[in-house]
PDB file of N, CA and C in Angstrom:
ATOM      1  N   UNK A   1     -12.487 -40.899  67.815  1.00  0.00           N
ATOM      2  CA  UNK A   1     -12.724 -40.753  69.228  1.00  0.00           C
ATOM      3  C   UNK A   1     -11.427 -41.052  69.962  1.00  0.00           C
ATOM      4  N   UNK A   2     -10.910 -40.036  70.809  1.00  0.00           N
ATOM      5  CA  UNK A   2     -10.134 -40.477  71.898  1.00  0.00           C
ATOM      6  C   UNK A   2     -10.489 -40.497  72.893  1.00  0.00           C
ATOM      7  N   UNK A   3     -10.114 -41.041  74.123  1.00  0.00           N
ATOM      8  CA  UNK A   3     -10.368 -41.181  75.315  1.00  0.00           C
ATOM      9  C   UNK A   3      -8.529 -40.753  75.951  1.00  0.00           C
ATOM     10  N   UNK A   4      -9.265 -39.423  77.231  1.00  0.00           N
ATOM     11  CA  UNK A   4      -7.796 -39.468  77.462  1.00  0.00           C
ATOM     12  C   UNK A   4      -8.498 -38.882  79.205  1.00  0.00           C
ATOM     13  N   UNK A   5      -7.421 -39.046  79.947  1.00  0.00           N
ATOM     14  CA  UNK A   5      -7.577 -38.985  81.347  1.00  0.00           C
ATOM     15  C   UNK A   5      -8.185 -37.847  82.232  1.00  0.00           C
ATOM     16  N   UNK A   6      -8.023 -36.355  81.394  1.00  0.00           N
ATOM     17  CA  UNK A   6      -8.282 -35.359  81.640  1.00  0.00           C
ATOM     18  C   UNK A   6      -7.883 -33.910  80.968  1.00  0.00           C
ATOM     19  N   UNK A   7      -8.699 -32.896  81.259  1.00  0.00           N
ATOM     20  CA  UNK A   7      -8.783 -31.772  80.360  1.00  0.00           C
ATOM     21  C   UNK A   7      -6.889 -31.647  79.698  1.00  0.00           C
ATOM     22  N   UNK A   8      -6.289 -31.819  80.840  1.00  0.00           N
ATOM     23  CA  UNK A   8      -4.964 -31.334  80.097  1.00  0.00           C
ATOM     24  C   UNK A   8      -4.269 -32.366  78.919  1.00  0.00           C
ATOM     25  N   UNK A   9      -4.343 -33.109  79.249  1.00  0.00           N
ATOM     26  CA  UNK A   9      -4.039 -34.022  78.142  1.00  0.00           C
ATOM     27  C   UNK A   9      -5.042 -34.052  76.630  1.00  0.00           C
ATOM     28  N   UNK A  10      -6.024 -34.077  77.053  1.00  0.00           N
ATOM     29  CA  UNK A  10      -7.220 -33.259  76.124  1.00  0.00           C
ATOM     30  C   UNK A  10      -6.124 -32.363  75.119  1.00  0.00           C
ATOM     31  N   UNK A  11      -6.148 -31.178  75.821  1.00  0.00           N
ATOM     32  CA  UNK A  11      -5.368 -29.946  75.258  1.00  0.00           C
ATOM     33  C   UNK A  11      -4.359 -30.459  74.227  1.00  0.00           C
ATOM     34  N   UNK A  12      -3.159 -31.094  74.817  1.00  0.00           N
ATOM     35  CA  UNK A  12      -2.331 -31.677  74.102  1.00  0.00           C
ATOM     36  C   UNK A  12      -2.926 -31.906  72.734  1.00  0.00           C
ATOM     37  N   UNK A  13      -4.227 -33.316  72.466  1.00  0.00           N
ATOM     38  CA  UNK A  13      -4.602 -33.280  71.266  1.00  0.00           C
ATOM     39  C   UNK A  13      -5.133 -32.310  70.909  1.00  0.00           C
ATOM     40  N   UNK A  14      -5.900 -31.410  71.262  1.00  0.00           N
ATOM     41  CA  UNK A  14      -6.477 -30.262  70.433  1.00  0.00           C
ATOM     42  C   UNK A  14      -5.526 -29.428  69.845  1.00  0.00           C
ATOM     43  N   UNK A  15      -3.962 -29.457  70.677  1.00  0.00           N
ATOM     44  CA  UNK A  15      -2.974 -28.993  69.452  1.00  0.00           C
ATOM     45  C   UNK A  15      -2.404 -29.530  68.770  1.00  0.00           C
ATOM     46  N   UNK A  16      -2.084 -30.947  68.783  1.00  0.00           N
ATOM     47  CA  UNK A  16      -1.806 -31.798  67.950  1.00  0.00           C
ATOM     48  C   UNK A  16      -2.725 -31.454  66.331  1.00  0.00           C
ATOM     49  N   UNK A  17      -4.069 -31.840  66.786  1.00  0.00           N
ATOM     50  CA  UNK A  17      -4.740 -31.981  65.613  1.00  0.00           C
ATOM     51  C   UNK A  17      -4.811 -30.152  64.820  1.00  0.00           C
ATOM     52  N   UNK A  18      -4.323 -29.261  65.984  1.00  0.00           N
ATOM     53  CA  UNK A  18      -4.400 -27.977  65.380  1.00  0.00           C
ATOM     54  C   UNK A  18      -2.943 -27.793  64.221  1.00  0.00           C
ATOM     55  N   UNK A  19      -2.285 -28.790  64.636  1.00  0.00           N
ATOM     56  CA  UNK A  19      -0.985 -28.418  63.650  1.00  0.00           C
ATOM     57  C   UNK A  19      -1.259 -29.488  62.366  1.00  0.00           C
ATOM     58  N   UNK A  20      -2.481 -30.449  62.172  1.00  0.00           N
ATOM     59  CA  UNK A  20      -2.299 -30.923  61.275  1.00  0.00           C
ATOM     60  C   UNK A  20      -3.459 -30.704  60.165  1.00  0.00           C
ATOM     61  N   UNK A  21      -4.123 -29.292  60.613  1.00  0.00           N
ATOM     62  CA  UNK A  21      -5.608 -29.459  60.304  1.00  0.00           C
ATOM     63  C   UNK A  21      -5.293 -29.168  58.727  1.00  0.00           C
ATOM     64  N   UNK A  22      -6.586 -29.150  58.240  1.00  0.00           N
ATOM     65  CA  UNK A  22      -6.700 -29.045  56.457  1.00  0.00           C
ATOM     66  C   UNK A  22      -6.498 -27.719  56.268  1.00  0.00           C
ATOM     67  N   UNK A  23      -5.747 -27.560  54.631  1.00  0.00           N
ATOM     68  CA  UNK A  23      -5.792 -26.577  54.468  1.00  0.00           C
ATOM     69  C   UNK A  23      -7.503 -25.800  54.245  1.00  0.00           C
ATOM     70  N   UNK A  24      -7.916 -26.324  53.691  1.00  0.00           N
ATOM     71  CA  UNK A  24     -10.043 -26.542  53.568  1.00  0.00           C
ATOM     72  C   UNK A  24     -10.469 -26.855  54.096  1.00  0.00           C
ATOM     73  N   UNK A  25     -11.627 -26.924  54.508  1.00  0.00           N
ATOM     74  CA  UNK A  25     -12.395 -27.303  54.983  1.00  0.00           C
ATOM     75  C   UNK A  25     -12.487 -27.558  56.676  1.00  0.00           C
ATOM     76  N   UNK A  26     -13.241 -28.171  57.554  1.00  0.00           N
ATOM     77  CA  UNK A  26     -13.589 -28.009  58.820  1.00  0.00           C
ATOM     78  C   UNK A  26     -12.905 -29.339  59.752  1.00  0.00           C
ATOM     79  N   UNK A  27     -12.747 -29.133  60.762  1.00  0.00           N
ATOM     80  CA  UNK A  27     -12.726 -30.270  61.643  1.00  0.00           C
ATOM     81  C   UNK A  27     -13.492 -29.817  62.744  1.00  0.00           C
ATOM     82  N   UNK A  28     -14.118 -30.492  63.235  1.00  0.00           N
ATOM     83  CA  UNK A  28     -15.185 -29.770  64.836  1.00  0.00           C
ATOM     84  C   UNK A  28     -14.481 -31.073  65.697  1.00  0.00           C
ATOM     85  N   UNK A  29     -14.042 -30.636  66.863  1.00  0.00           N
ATOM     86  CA  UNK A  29     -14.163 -30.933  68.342  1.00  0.00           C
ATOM     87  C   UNK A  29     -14.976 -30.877  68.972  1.00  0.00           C
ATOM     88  N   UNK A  30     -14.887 -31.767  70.260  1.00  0.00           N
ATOM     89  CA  UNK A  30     -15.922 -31.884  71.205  1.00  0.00           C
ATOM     90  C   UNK A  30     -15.559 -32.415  71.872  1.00  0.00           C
ATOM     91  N   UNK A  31     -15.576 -32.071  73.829  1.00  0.00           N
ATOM     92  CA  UNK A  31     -14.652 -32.363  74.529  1.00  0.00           C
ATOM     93  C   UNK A  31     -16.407 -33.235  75.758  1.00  0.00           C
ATOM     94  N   UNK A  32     -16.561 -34.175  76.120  1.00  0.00           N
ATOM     95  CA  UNK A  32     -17.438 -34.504  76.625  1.00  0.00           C
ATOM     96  C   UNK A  32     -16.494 -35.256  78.210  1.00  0.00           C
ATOM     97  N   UNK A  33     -17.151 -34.953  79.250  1.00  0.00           N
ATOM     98  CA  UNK A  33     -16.903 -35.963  80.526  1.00  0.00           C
ATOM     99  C   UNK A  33     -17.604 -36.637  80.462  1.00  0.00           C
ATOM    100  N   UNK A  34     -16.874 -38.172  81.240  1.00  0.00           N
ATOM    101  CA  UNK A  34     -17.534 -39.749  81.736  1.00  0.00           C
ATOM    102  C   UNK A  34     -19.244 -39.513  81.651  1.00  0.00           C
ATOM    103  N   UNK A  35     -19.227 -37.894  82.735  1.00  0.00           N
ATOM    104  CA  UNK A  35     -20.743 -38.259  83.140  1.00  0.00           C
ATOM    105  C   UNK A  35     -21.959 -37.873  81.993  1.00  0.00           C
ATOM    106  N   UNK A  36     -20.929 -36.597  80.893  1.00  0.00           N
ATOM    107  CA  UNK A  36     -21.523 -36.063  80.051  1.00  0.00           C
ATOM    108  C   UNK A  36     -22.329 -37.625  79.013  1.00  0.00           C
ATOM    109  N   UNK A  37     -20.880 -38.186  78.635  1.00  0.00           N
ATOM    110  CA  UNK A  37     -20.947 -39.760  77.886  1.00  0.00           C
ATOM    111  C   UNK A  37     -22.460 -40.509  78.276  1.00  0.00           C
ATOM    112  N   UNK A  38     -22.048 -40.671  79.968  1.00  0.00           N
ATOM    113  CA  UNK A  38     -22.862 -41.898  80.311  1.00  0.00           C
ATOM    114  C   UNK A  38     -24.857 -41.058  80.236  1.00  0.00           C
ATOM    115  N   UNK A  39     -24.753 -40.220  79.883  1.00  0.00           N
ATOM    116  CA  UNK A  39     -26.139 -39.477  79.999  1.00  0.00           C
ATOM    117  C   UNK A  39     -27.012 -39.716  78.239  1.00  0.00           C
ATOM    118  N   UNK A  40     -26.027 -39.557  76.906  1.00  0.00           N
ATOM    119  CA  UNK A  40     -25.848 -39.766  76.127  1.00  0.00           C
ATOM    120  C   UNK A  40     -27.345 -40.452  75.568  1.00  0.00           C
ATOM    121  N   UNK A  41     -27.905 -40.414  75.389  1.00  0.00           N
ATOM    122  CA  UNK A  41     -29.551 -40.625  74.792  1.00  0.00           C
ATOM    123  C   UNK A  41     -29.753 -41.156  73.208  1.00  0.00           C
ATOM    124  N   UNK A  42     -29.955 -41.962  72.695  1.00  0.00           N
ATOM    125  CA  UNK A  42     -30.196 -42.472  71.744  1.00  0.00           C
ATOM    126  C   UNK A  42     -31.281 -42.694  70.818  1.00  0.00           C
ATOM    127  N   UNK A  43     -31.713 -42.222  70.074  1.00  0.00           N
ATOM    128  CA  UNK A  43     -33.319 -42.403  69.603  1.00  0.00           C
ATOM    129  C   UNK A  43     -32.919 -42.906  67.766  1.00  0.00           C
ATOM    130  N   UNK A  44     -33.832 -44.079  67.497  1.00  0.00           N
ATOM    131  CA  UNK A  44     -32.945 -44.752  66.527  1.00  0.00           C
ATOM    132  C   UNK A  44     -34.836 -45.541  66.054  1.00  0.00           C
ATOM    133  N   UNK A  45     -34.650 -45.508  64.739  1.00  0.00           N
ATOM    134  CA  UNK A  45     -35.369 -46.057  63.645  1.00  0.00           C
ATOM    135  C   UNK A  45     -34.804 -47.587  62.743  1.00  0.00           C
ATOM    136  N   UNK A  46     -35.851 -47.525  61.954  1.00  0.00           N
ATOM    137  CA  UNK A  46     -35.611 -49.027  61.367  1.00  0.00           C
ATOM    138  C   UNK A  46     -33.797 -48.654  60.549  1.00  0.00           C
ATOM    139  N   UNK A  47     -33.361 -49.801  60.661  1.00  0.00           N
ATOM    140  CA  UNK A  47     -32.006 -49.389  59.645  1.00  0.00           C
ATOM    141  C   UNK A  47     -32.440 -49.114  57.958  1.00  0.00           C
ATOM    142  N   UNK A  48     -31.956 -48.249  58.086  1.00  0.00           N
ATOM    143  CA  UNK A  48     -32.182 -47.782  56.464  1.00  0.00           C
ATOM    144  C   UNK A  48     -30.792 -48.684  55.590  1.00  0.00           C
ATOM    145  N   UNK A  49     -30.849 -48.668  53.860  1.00  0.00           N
ATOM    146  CA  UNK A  49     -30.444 -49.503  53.419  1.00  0.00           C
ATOM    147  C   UNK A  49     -29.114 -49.569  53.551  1.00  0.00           C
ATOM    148  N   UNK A  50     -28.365 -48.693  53.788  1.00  0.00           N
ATOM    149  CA  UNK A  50     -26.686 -48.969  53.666  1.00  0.00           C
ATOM    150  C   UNK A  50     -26.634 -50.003  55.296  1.00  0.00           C
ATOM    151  N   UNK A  51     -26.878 -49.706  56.165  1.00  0.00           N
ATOM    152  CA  UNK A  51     -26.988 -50.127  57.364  1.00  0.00           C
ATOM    153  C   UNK A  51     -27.295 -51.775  57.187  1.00  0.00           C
ATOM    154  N   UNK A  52     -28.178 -52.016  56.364  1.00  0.00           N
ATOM    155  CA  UNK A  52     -28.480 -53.420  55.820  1.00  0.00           C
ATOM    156  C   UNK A  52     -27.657 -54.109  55.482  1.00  0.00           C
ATOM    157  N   UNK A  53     -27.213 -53.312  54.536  1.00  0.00           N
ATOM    158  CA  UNK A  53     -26.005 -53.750  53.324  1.00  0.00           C
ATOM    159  C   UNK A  53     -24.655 -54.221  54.583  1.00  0.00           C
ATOM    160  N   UNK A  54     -23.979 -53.493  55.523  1.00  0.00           N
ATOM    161  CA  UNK A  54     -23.016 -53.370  56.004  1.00  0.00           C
ATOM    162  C   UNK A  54     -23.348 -54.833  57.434  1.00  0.00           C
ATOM    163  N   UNK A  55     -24.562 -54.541  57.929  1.00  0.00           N
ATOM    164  CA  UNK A  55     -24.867 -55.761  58.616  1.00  0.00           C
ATOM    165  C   UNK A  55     -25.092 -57.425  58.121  1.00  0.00           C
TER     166      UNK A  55
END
């Protein structure tokens, strides 16, 4: 996750990470605003076992 001030600086990393991507396989982006973030919805169950293990 980065956090950066606005779309243009955004850009910057999306070419950054475009010059370092894999030769295989995928990387996905996703560019979200403050308000997109703060809307962000959560729906969550008992912790299953790795979650145990790590807590």
């Amino acid at each position: 996750m980065r956090v950066v001030q606005n779309k243009k600086a955004s850009e910057k990393h999306y070419r950054r990470i475009d010059e370092i991507k894999p030769k295989t396989g995928v990387v996905r982006l996703i560019r979200l605003t403050e308000k997109q973030y703060n809307n962000i919805y959560m729906v969550t169950g008992e912790p299953d076992y790795q979650e145990k293990v790590v807590l």
